[in-house]
Protein backbone atom coordinates (compact mmCIF):
# COMPACT_ATOMS: atom_id res chain seq x y z
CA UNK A 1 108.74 38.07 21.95
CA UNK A 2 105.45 38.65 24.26
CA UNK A 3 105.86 36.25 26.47
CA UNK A 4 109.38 36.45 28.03
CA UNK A 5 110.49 33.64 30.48
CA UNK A 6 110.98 35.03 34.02
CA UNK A 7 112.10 31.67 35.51
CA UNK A 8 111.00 28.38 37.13
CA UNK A 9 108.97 27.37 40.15
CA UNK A 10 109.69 23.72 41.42
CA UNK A 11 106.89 21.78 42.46
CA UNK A 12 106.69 18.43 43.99
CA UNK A 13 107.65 15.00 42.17
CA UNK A 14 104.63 13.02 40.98
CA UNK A 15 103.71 10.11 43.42
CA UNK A 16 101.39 8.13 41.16
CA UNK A 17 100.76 8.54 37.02
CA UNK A 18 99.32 11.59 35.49
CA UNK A 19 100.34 15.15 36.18
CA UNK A 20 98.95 18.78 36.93
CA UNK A 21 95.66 19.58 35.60
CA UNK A 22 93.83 22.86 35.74
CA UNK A 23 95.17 25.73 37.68
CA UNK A 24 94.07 29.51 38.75
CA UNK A 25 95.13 32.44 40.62
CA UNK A 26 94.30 34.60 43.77
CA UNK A 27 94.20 37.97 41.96
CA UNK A 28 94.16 39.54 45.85
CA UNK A 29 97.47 37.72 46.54
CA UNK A 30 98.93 36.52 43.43
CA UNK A 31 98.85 32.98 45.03
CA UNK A 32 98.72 30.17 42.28
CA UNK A 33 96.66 26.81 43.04
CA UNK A 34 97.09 24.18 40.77
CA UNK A 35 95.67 20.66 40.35
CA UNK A 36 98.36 18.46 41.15
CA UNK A 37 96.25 14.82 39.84
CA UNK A 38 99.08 12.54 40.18
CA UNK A 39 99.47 13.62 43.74
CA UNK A 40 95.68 13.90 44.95
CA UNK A 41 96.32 17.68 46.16
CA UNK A 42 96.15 21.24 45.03
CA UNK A 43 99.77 22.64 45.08
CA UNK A 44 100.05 26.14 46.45
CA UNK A 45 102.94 28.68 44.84
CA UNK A 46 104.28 32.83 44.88
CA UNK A 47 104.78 33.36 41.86
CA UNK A 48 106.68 36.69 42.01
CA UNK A 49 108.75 34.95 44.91
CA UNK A 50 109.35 31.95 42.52
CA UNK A 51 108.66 29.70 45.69
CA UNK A 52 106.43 26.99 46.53
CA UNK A 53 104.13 26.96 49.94
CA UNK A 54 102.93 23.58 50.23
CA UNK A 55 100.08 21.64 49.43
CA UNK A 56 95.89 20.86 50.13
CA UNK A 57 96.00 16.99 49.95
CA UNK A 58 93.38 14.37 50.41
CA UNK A 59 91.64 15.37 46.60
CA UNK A 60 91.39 12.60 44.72
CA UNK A 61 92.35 12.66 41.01
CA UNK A 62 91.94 16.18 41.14
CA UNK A 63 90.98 17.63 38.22
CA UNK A 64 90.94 21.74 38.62
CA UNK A 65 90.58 24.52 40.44
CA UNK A 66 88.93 28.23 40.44
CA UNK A 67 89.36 30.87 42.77
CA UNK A 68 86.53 32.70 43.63
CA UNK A 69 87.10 36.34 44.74
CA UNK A 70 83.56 37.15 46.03
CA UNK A 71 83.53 35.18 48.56
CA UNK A 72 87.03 34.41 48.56
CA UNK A 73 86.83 30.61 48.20
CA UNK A 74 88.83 28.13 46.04
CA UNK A 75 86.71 25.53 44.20
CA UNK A 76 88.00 21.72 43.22
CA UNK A 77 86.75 18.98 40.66
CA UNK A 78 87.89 16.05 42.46
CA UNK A 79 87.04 12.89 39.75
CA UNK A 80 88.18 10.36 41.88
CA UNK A 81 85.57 11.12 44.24
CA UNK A 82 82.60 12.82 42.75
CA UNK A 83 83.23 15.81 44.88
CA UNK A 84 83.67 19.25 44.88
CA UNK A 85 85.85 20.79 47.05
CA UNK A 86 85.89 24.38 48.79
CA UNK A 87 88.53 25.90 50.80
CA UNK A 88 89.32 29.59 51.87
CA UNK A 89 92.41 30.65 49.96
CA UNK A 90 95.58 31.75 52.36
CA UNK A 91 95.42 35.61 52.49
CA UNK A 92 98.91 35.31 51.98
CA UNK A 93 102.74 33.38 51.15
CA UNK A 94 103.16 33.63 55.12
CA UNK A 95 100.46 31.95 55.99
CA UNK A 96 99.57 28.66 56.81
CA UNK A 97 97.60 26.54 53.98
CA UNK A 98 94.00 24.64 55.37
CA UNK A 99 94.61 21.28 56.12
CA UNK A 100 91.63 20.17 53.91
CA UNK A 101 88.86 20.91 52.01
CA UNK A 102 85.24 20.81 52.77
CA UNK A 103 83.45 18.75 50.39
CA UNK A 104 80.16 18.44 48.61
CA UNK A 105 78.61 15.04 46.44
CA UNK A 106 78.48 15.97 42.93
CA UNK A 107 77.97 13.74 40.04
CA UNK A 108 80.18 11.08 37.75
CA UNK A 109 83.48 12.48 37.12
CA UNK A 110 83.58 15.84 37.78
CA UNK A 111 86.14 18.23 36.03
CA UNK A 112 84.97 21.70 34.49
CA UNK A 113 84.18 24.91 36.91
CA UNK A 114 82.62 27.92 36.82
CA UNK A 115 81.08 29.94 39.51
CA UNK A 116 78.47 32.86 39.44
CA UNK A 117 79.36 35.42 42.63
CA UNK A 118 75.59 36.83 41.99
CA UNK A 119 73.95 33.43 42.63
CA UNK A 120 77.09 32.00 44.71
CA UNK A 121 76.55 29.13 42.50
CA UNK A 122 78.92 27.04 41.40
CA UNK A 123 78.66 24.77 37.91
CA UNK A 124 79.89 21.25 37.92
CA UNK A 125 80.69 19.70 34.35
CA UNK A 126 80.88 15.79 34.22
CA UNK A 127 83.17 13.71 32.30
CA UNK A 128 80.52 10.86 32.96
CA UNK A 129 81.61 6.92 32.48
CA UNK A 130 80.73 5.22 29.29
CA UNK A 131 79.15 2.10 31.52
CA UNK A 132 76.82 4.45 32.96
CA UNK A 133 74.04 5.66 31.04
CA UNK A 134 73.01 9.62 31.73
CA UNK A 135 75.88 10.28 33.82
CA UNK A 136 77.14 13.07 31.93
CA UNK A 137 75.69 15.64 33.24
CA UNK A 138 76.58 18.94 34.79
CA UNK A 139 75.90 19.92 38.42
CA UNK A 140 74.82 23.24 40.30
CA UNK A 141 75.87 23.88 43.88
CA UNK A 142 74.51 26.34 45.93
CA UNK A 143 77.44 27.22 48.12
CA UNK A 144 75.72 29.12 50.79
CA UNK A 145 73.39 26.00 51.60
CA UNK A 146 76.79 24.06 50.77
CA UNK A 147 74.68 21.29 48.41
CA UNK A 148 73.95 20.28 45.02
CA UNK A 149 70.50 22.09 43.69
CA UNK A 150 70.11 20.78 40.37
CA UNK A 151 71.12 18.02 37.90
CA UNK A 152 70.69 18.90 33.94
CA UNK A 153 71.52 16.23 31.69
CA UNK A 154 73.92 16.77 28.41
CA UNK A 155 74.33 14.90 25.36
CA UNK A 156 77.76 13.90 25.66
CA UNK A 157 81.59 14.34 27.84
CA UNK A 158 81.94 17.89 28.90
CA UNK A 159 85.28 19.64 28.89
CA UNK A 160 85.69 23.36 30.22
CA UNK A 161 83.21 25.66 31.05
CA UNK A 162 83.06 29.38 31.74
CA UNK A 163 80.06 31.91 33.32
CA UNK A 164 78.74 34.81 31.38
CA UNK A 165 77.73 37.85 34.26
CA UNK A 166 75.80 39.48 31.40
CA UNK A 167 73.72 36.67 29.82
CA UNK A 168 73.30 35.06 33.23
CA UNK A 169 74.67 31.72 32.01
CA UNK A 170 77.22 29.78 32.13
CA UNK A 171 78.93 28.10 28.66
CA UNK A 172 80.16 24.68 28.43
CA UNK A 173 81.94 22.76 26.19
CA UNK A 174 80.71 19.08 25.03
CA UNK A 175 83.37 16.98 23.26
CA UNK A 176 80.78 14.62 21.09
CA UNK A 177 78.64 15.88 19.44
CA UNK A 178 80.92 19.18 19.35
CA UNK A 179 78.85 22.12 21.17
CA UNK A 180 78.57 24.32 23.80
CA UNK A 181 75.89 24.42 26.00
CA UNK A 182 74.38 26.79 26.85
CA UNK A 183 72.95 27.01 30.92
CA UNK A 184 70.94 29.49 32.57
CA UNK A 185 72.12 30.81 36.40
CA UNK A 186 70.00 31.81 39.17
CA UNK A 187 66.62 30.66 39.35
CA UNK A 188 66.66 30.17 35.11
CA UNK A 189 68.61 26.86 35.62
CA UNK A 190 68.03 24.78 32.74
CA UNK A 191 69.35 24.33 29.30
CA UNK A 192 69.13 27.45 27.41
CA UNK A 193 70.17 26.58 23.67
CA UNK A 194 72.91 24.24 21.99
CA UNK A 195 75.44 26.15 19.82
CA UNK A 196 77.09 23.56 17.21
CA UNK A 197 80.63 23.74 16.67
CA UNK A 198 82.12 22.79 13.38
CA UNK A 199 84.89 21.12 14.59
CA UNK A 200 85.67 18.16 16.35
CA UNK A 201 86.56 18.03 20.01
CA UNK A 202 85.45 21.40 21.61
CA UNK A 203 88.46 21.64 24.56
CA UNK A 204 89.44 24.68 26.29
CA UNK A 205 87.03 27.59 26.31
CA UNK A 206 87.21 31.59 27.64
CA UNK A 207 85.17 34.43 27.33
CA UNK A 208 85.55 38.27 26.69
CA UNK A 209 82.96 39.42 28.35
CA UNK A 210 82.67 43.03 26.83
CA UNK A 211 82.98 41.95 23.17
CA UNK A 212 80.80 39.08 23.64
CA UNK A 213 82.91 36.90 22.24
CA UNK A 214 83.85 33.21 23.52
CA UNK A 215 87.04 31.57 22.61
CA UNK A 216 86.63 27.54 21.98
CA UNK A 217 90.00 25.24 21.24
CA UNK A 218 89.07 22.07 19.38
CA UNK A 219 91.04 19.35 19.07
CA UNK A 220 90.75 19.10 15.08
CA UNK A 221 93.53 21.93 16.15
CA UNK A 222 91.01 24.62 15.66
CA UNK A 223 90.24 28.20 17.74
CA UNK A 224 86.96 28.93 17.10
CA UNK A 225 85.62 32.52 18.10
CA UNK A 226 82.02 32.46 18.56
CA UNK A 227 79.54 35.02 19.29
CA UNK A 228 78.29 34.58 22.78
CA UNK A 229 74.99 36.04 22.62
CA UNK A 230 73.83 34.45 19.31
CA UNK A 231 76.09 31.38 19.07
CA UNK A 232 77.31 32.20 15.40
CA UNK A 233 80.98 31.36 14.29
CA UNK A 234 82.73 34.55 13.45
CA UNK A 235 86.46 33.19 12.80
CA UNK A 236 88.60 30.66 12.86
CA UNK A 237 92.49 29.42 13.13
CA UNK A 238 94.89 26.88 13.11
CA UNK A 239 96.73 25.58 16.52
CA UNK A 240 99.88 23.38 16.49
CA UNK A 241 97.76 20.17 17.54
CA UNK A 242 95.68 19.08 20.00
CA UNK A 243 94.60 21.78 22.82
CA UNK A 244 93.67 21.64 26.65
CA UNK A 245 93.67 25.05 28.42
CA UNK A 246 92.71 28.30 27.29
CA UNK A 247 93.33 31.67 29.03
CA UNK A 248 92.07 35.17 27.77
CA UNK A 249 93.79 38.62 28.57
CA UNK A 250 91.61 41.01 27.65
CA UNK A 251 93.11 44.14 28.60
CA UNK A 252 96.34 43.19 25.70
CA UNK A 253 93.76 41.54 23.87
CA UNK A 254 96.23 37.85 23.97
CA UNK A 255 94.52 34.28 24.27
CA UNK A 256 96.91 31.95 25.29
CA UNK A 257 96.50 28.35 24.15
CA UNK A 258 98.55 25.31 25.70
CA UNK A 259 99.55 22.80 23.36
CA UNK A 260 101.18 19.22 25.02
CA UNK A 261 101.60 18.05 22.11
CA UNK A 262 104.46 19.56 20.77
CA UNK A 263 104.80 21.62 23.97
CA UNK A 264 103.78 25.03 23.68
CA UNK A 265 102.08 28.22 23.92
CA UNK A 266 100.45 29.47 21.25
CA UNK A 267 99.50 33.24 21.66
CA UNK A 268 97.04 35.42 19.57
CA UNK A 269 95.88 38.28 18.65
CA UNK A 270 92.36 38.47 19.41
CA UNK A 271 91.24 41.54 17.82
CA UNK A 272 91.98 40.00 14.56
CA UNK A 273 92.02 36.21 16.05
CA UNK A 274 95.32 36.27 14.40
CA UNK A 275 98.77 34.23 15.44
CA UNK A 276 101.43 35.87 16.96
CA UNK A 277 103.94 33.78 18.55
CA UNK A 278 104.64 30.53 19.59
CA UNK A 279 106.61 29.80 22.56
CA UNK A 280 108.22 26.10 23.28
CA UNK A 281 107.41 24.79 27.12
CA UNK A 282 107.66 21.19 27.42
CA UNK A 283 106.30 18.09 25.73
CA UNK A 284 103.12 17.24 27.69
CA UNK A 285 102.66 20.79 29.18
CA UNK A 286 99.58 20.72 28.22
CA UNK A 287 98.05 23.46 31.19
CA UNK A 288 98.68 26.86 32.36
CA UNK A 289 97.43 29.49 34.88
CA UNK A 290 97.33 33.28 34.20
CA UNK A 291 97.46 36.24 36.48
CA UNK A 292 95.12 39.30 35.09
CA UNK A 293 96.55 41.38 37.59
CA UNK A 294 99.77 41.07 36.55
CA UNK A 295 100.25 39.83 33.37
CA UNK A 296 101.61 36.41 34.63
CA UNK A 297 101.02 33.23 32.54
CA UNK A 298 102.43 29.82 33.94
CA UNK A 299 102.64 26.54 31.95
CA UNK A 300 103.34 23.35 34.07
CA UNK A 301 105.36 21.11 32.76
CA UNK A 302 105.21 17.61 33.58
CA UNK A 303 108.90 15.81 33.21
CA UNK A 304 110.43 18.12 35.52
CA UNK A 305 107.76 18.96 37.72
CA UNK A 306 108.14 22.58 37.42
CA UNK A 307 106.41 25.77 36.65
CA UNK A 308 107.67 27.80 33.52
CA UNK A 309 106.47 31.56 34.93
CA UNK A 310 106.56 34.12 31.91
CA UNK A 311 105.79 37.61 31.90
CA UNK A 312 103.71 39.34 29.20
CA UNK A 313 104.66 42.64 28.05
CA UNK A 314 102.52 43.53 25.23
């Protein structure tokens, strides 16, 4: 097996419906912050030390979170709100967690992140409301002047989106019509080109940045791997059903797919975009976080209120 279970992290119970959302780790500390949308709060955890820290509350619905490492900041969609929020991430498991986040008006329903360190912006992907015309939409925030800069239109719900340090751009997936947009950083804000997928439902989406490739999971239970710089399809495979998060490792060349529906993670081979194992979590686990620095992957599983921490070992 690659993926071989270390253990369990317990989190705390749900307060209202829903679950954990999107999740991401401090590579500096190895600190795990995960979007804990049933409880309005980002849930803090140490991994290695299997132990939970406590908790950033006061985010409403939150949807996910992204750690930025330059400047160390961690980022929140909060879609009850229409906000983004920023913290400074603890510089470590003994210290003491902010009491809240700063916030900053976005638009309708925010979920999807990405952040550009060389133009400390930060994109915003809308899920939009159906009764409101033109609100889906994606957002850029210039962190440093701490407000929104510029509101770009898109044709229909975004899901996840990722930034591209060579092209400049950040990549975002649109459920209907299936694409990913494509949106320039820096001073080239502004739709660059629409790459049509071929499948329904583009869902989770990650990039390798030195092949160029981007890794989009549909929910007609599709991967697609697409070339980033020209947008063509290059391969395709099947996933177990319906897909939410996506993490890439490049340096074992795995993608790791989470699957709710059975419960599991489905792990690849993405030199050859080829299946190599599944691994059962929990029905509804349909998130995970992953630690590049040390080969951690985490799905959270929503019944028990728990992390599942595995290790990857090639």
């Amino acid at each position: 097996m690659t993926l071989k279970l270390l253990g369990f992290v317990d989190l705390p119970d749900h307060v209202n419906a829903d679950g954990f959302d999107h999740a991401d780790v401090d590579r500096a500390t190895g600190l795990t912050y995960v979007a804990h949308t049933a409880n309005d709060a980002i849930d803090v955890f140490d991994v290695q030390a299997g132990r939970y820290l406590g908790s950033i509350p006061g985010l409403k619905a939150v949807a996910g979170a992204l750690v930025s490492h330059d400047p160390p900041l961690v980022f929140t969609s909060n879609r009850g709100e229409n906000t983004l929020g920023m913290f400074v991430p603890i510089s470590g498991a003994a210290s003491p967690l902010p009491g809240a986040a700063e916030k900053i008006d976005v638009g309708v329903r925010p979920n999807g992140l990405a952040f550009s360190p060389r133009h400390a912006q930060v994109l915003v992907a809308h899920v939009g409301d159906p009764a409101m015309p033109g609100s889906t939409t994606v957002s850029l925030v210039d962190i440093r002047a701490k407000k929104r800069i510029a509101d770009l239109p898109v044709p229909g719900r975004t899901r996840w989106a990722v930034y591209d340090p060579i092209a400049d751009a950040f990549h975002v997936n649109i459920m209907d019509p299936p694409q990913i947009v494509v949106v320039g950083a820096g001073e080239g804000t502004g739709i660059r080109r629409v790459v049509p997928i071929p499948y329904a439902g583009p869902h989770g989406l990650d990039i390798d940045v030195a092949r160029r490739r981007l890794f989009c999971a549909c929910d007609a239970g599709v991967l697609v791997e697409v070339d980033a710089d020209t947008g063509g399809i290059l391969r395709t495979d099947t996933l177990a059903g319906v897909p939410d998060v996506v993490f890439l490792n490049a340096r074992l060349g795995h993608l790791y797919v989470a699957v709710g529906d059975p419960g599991v993670i489905e792990v690849f081979d993405t030199t050859r975009l080829q299946h190599h194992e599944v691994v059962r979590t929990e029905h509804g686990a349909h998130t995970l976080s992953f630690d590049a620095a040390r080969d951690l992957v985490c799905a959270f599983l929503p019944a028990t209120h728990r992390a599942a921490v595995y290790l990857d070992h090639g």
